[in-house]
C-alpha atoms as a PDB file:
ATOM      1  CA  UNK A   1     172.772  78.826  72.872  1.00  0.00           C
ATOM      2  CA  UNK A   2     175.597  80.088  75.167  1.00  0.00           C
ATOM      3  CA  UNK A   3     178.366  79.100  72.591  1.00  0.00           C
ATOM      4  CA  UNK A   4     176.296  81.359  69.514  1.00  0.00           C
ATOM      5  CA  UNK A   5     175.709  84.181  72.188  1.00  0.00           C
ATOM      6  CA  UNK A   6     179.538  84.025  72.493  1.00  0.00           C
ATOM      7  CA  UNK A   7     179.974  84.330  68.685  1.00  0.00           C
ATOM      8  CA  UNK A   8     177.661  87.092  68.622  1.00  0.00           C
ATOM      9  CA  UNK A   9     179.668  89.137  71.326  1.00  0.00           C
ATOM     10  CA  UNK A  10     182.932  88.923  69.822  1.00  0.00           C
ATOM     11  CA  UNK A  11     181.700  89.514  65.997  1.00  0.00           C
ATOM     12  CA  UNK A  12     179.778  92.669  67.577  1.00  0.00           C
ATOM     13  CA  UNK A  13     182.626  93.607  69.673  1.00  0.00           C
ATOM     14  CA  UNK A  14     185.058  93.052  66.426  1.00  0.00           C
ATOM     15  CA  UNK A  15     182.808  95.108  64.507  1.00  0.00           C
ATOM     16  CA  UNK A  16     182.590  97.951  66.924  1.00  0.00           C
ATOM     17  CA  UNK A  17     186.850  98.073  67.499  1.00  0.00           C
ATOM     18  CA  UNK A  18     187.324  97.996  63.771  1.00  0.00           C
ATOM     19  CA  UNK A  19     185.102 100.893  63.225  1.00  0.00           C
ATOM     20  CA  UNK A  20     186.395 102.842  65.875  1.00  0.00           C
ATOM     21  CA  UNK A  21     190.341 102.476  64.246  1.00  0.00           C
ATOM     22  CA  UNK A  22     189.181 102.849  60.708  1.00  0.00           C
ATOM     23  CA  UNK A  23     187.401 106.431  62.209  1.00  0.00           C
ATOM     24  CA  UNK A  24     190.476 107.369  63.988  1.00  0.00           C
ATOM     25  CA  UNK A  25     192.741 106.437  61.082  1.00  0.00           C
ATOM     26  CA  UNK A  26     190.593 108.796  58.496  1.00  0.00           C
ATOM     27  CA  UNK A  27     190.881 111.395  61.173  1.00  0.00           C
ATOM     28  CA  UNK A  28     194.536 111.219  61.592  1.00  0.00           C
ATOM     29  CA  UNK A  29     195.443 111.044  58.361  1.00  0.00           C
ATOM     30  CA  UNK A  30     193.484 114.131  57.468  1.00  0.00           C
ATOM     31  CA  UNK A  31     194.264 116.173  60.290  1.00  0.00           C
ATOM     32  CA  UNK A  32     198.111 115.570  59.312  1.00  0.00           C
ATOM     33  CA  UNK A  33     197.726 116.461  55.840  1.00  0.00           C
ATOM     34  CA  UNK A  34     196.545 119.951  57.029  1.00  0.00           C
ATOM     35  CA  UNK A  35     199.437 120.215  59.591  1.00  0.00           C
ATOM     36  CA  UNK A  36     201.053 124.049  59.592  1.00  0.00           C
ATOM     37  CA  UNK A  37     198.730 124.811  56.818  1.00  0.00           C
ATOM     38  CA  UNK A  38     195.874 125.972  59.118  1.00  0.00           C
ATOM     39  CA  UNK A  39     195.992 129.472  60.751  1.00  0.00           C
ATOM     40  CA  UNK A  40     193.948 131.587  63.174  1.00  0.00           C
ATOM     41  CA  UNK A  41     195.942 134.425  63.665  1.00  0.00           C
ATOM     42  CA  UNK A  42     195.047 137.282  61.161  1.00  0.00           C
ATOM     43  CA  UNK A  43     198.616 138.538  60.782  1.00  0.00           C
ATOM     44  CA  UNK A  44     199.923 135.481  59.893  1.00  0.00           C
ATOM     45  CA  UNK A  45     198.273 134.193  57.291  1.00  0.00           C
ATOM     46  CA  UNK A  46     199.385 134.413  54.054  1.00  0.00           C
ATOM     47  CA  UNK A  47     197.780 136.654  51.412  1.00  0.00           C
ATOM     48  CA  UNK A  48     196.223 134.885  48.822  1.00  0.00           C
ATOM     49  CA  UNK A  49     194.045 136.201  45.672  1.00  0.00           C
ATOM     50  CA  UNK A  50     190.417 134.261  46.161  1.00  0.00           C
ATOM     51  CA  UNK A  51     188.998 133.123  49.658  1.00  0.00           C
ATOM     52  CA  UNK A  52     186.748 129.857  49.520  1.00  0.00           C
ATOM     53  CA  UNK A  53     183.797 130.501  51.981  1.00  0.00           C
ATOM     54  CA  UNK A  54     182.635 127.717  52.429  1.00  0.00           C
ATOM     55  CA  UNK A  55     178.711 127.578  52.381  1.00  0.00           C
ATOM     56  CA  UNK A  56     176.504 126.713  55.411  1.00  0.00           C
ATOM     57  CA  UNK A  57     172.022 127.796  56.106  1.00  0.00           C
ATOM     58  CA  UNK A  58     172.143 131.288  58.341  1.00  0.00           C
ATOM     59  CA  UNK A  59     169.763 128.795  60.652  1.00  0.00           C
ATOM     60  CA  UNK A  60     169.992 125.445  61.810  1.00  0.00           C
ATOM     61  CA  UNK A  61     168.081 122.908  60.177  1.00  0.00           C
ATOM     62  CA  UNK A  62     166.702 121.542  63.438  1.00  0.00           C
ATOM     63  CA  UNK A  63     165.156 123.996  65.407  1.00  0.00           C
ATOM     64  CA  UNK A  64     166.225 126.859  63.137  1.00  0.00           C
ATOM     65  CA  UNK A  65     167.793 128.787  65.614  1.00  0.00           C
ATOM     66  CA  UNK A  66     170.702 131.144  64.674  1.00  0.00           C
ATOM     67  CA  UNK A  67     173.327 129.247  62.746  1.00  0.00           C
ATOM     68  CA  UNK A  68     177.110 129.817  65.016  1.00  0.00           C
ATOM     69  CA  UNK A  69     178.637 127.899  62.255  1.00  0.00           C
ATOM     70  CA  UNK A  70     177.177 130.590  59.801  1.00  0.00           C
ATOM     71  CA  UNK A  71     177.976 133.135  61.970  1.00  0.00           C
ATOM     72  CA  UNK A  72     181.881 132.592  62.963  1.00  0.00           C
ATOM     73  CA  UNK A  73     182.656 131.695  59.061  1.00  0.00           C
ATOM     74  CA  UNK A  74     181.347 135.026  58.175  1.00  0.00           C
ATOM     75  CA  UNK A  75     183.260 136.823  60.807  1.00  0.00           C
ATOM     76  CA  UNK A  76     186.390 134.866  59.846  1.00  0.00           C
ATOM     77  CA  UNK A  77     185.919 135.852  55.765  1.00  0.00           C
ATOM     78  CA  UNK A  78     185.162 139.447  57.205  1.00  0.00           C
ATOM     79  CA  UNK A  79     188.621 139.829  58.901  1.00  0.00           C
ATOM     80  CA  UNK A  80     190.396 138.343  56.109  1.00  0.00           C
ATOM     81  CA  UNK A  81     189.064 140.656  53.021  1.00  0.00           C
ATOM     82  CA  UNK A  82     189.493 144.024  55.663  1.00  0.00           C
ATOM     83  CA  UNK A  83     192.961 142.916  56.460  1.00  0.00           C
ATOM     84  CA  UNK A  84     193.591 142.659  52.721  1.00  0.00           C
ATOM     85  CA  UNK A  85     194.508 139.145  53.036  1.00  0.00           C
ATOM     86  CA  UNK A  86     191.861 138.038  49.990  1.00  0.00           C
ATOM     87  CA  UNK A  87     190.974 139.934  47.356  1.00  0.00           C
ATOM     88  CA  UNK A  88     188.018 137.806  46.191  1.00  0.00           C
ATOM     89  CA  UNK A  89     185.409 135.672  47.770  1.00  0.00           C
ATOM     90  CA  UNK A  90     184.116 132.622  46.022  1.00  0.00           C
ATOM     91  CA  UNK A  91     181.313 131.690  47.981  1.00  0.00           C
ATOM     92  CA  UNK A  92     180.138 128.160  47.318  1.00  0.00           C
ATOM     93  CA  UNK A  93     177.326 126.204  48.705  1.00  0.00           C
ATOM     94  CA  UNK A  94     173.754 125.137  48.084  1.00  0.00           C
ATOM     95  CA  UNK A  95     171.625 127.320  46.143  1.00  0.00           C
ATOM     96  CA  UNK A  96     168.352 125.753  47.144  1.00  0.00           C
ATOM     97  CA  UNK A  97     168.737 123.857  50.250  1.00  0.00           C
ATOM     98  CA  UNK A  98     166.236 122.595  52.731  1.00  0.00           C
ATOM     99  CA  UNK A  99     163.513 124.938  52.971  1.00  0.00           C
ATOM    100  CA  UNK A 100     164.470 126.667  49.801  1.00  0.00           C
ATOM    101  CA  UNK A 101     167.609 128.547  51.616  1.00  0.00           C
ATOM    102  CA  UNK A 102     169.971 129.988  49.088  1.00  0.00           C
ATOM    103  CA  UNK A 103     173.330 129.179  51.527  1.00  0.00           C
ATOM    104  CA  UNK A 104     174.921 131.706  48.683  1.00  0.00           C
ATOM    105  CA  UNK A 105     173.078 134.364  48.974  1.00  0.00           C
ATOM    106  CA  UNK A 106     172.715 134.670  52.454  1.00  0.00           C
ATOM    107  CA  UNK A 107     176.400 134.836  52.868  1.00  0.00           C
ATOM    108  CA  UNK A 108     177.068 137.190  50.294  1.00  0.00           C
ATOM    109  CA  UNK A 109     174.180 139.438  51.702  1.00  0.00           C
ATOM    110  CA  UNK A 110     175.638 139.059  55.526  1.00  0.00           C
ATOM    111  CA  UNK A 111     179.100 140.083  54.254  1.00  0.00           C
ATOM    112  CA  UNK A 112     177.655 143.281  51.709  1.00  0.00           C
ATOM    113  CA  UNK A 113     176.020 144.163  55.194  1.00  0.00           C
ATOM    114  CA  UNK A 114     179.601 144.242  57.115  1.00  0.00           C
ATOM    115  CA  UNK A 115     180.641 146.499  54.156  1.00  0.00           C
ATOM    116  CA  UNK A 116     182.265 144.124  51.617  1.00  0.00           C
ATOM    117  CA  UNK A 117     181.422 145.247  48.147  1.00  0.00           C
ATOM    118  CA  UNK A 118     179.092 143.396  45.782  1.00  0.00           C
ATOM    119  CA  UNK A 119     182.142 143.232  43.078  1.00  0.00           C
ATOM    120  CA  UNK A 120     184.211 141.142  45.665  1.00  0.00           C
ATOM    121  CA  UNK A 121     182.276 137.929  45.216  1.00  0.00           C
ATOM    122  CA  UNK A 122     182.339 134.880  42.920  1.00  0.00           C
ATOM    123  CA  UNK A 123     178.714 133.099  43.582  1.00  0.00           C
ATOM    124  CA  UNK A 124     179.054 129.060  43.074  1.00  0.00           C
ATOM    125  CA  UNK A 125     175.428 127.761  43.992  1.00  0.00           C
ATOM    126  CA  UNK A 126     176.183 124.312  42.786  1.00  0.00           C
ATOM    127  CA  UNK A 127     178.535 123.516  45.466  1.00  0.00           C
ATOM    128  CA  UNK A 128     176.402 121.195  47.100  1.00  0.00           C
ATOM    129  CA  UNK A 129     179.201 118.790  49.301  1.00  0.00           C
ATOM    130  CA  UNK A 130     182.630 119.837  50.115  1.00  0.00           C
ATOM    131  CA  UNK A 131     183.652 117.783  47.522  1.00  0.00           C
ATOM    132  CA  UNK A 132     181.478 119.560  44.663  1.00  0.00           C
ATOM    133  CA  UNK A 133     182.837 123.104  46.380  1.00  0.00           C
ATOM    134  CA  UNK A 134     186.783 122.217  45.774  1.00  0.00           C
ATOM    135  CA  UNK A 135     186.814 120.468  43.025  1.00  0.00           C
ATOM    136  CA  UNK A 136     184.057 123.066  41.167  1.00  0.00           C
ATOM    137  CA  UNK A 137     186.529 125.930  41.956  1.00  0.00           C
ATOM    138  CA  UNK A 138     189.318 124.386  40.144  1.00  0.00           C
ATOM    139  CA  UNK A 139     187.541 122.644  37.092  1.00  0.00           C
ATOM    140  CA  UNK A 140     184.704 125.646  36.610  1.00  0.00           C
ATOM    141  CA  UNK A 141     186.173 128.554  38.090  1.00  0.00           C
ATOM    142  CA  UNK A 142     189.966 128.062  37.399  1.00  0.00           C
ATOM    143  CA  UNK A 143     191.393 129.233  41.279  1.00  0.00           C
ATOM    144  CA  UNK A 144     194.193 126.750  41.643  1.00  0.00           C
ATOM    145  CA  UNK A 145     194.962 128.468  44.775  1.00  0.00           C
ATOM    146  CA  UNK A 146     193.193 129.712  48.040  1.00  0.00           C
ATOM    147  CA  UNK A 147     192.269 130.526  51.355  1.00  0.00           C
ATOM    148  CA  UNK A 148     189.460 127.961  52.772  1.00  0.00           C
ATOM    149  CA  UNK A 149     187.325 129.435  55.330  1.00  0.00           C
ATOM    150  CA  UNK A 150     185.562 127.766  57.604  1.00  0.00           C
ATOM    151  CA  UNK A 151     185.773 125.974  61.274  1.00  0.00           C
ATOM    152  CA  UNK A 152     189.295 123.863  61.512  1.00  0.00           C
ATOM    153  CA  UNK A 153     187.654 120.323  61.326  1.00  0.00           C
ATOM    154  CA  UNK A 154     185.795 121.206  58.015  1.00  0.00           C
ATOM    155  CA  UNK A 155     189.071 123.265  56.792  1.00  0.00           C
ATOM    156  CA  UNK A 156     191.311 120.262  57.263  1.00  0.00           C
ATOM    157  CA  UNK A 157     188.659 117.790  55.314  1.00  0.00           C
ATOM    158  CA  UNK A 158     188.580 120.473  52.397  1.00  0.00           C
ATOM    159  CA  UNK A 159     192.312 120.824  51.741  1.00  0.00           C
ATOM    160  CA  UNK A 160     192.451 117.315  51.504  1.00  0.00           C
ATOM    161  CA  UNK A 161     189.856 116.457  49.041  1.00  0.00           C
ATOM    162  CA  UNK A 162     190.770 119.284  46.888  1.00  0.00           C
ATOM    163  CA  UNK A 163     194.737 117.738  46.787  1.00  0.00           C
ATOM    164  CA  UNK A 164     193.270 114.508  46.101  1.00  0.00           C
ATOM    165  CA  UNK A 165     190.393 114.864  43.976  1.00  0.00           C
ATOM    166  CA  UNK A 166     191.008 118.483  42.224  1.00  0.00           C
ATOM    167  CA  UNK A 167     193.735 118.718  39.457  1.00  0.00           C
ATOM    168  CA  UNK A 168     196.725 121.182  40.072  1.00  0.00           C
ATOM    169  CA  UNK A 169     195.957 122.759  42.965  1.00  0.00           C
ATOM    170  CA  UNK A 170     198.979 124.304  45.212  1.00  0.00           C
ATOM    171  CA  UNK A 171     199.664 125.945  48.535  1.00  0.00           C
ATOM    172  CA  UNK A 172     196.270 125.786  49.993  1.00  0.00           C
ATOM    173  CA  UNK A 173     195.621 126.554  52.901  1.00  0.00           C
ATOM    174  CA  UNK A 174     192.719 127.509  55.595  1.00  0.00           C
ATOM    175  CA  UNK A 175     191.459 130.082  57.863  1.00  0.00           C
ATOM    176  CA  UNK A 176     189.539 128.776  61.088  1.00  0.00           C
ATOM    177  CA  UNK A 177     186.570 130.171  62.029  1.00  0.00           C
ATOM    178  CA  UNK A 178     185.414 129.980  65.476  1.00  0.00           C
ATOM    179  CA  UNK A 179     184.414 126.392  66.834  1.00  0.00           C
ATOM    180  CA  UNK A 180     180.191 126.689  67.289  1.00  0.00           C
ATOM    181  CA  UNK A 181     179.794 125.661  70.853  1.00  0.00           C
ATOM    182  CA  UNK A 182     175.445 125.353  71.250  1.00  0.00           C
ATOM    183  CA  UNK A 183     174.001 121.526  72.091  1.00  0.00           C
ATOM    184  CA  UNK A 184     173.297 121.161  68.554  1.00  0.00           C
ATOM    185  CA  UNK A 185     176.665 121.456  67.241  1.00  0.00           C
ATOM    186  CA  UNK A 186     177.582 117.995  68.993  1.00  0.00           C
ATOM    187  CA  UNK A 187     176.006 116.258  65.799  1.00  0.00           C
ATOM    188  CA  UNK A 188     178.064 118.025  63.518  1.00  0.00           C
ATOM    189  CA  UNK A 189     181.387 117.305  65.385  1.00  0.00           C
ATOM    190  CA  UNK A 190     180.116 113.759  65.292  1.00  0.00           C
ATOM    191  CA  UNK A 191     179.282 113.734  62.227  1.00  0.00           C
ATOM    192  CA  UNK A 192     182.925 115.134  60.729  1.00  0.00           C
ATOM    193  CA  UNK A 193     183.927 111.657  61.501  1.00  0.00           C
ATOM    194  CA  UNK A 194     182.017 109.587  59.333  1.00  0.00           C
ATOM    195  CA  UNK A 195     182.738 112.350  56.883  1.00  0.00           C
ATOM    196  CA  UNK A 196     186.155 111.608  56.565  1.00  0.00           C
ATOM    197  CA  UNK A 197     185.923 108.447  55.887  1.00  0.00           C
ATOM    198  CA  UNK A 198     183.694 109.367  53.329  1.00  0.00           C
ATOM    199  CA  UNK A 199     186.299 111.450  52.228  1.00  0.00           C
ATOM    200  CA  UNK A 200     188.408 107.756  51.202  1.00  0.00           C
ATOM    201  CA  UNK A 201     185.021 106.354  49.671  1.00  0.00           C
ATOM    202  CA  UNK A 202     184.851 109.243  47.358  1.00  0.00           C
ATOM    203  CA  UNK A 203     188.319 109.219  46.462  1.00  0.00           C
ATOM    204  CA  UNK A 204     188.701 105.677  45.710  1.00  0.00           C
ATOM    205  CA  UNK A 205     185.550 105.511  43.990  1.00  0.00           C
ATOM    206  CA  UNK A 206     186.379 108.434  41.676  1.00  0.00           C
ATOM    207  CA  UNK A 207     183.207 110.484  42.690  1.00  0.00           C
ATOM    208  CA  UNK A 208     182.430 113.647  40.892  1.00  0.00           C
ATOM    209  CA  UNK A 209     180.941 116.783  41.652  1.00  0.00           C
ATOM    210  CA  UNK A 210     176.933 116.359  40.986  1.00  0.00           C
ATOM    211  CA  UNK A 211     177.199 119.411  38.799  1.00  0.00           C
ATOM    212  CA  UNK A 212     179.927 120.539  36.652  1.00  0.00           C
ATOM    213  CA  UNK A 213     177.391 123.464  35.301  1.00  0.00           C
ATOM    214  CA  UNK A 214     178.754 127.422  35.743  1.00  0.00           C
ATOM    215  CA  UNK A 215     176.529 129.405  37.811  1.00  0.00           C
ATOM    216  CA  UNK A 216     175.182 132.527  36.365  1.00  0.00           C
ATOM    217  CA  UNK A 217     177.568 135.397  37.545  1.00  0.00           C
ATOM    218  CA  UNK A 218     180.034 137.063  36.236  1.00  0.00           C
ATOM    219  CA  UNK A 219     181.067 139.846  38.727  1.00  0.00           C
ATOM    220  CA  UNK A 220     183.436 142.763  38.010  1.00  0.00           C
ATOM    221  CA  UNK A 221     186.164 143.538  40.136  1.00  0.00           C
ATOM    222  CA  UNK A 222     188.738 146.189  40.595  1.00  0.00           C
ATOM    223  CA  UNK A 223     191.157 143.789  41.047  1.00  0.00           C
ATOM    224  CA  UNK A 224     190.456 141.901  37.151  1.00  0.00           C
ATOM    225  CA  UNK A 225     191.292 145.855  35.937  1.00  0.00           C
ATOM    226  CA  UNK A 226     194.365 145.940  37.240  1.00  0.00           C
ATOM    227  CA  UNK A 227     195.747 142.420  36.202  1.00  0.00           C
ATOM    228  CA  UNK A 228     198.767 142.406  33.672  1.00  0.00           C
ATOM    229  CA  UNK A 229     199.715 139.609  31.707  1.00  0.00           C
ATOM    230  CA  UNK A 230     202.401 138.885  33.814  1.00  0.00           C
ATOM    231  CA  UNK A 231     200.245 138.433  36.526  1.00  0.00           C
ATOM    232  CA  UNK A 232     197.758 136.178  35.299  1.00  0.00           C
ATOM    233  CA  UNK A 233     200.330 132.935  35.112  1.00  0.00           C
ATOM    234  CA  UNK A 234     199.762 131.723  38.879  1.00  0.00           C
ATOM    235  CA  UNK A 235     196.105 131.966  39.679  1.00  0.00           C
ATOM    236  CA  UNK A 236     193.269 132.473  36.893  1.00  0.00           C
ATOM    237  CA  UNK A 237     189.554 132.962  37.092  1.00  0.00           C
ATOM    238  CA  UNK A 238     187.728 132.516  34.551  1.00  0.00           C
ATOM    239  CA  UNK A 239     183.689 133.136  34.540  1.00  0.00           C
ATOM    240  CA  UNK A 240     181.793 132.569  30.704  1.00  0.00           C
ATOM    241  CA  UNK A 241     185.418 133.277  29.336  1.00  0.00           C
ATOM    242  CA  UNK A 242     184.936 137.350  29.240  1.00  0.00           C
ATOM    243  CA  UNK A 243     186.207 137.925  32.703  1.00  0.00           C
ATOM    244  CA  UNK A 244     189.447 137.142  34.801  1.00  0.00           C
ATOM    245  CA  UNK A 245     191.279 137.788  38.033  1.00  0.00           C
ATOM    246  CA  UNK A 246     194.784 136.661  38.380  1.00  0.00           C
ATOM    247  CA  UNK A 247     197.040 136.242  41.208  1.00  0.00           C
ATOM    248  CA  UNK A 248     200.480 138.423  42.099  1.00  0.00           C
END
């Protein structure tokens, strides 16, 4: 009984050692892929044509109090588009998520609040994982190159799965928003782990978006006006085929 007790110990104690290094070893290798790439500073930053919010519930789904992670990526997509460091926001994230919350529409309402204009956004309501947001923006909505937005942790994972899942995508990189700091954002920072090593799973296994559908919008910007031919070889945006932004 002793000798199987024994077994048991070191098999569990295995187990546990192997997880821990094959966690770490996700996390390093995605945190390095986003090295230098990641900026807080406003001034810094690097214009780009399109922003990718990235789409979380104005609430939290466990107590629904007020959502920081919400919050601090909409103040972060704020300061970019004032500074004049995006020109367009594709917002993508679950269009019906639990309790029937439209992540979309909530951030595109918070932001027409703050005084962005309603011509500024690209809607994606099929971006249902981080996967389906990056990959969905290249394949469906033709922006080969962005700004991510959203805390650093979630910023790092997105870069990566967009270089290694999304076709021809180029100097990406992401804006942090402000780290949520109540109780309840301890299980998302705990959480982010076995993400990224979800991240490998989904790569490996080839996984796809669960919906390669367009949404229904087709907004008209200032910006699509002014585009010359010239301009529309880097970036290109292209919603039912009538309307396109391109980058300078």
């Amino acid at each position: 009984m002793m000798k199987k007790y024994k077994v048991f110990s070191y098999i569990v104690i295995g187990a546990v050692i192997t997880t821990l290094l094959l966690l770490a070893t996700c996390n390093n290798i995605i945190c390095s892929n986003a090295e230098g790439r990641l900026y807080t500073d406003i001034g810094s930053i690097p214009p780009s044509e399109v922003g990718l919010l990235l789409g979380t519930t104005p609430q939290t789904r466990i107590g629904h109090k007020p959502n920081q992670f919400f919050k601090y990526r909409i103040d972060a997509t704020e300061s970019l588009y004032k500074a004049g460091k995006i020109k367009l926001i594709l917002i993508s994230g679950d269009g019906n998520s639990l309790d029937g919350i439209n992540e979309v529409e909530c951030m595109k309402d918070s932001l027409v609040a703050r005084g962005i204009p309603k011509n500024a956004f690209i809607l994606d309501e099929k971006g249902y994982r981080t996967l389906d947001a990056v990959v969905r923006a290249t394949k469906i909505y033709n922006v080969h190159s962005y700004v991510v937005i959203s805390q650093k942790f979630h910023c790092e994972r997105a870069i990566y799965l967009a270089e290694h899942c999304g076709p021809d995508v180029h100097n990406l990189v992401g804006f942090n928003a402000a780290d949520a700091t109540s109780n309840m954002a301890i299980i998302t920072y705990i959480r982010e782990y076995f993400a990224r090593v979800k991240v490998f799973v989904d790569i490996f296994t080839g996984k796809e978006p669960r919906s390669m559908e367009k949404t229904d919008t087709e907004p008209v910007s200032d910006v699509a006006k002014d585009t010359t031919r010239e301009e529309k070889k880097e970036i290109s945006i292209d919603i039912r085929n009538k309307t396109a932004w391109k980058g300078r």
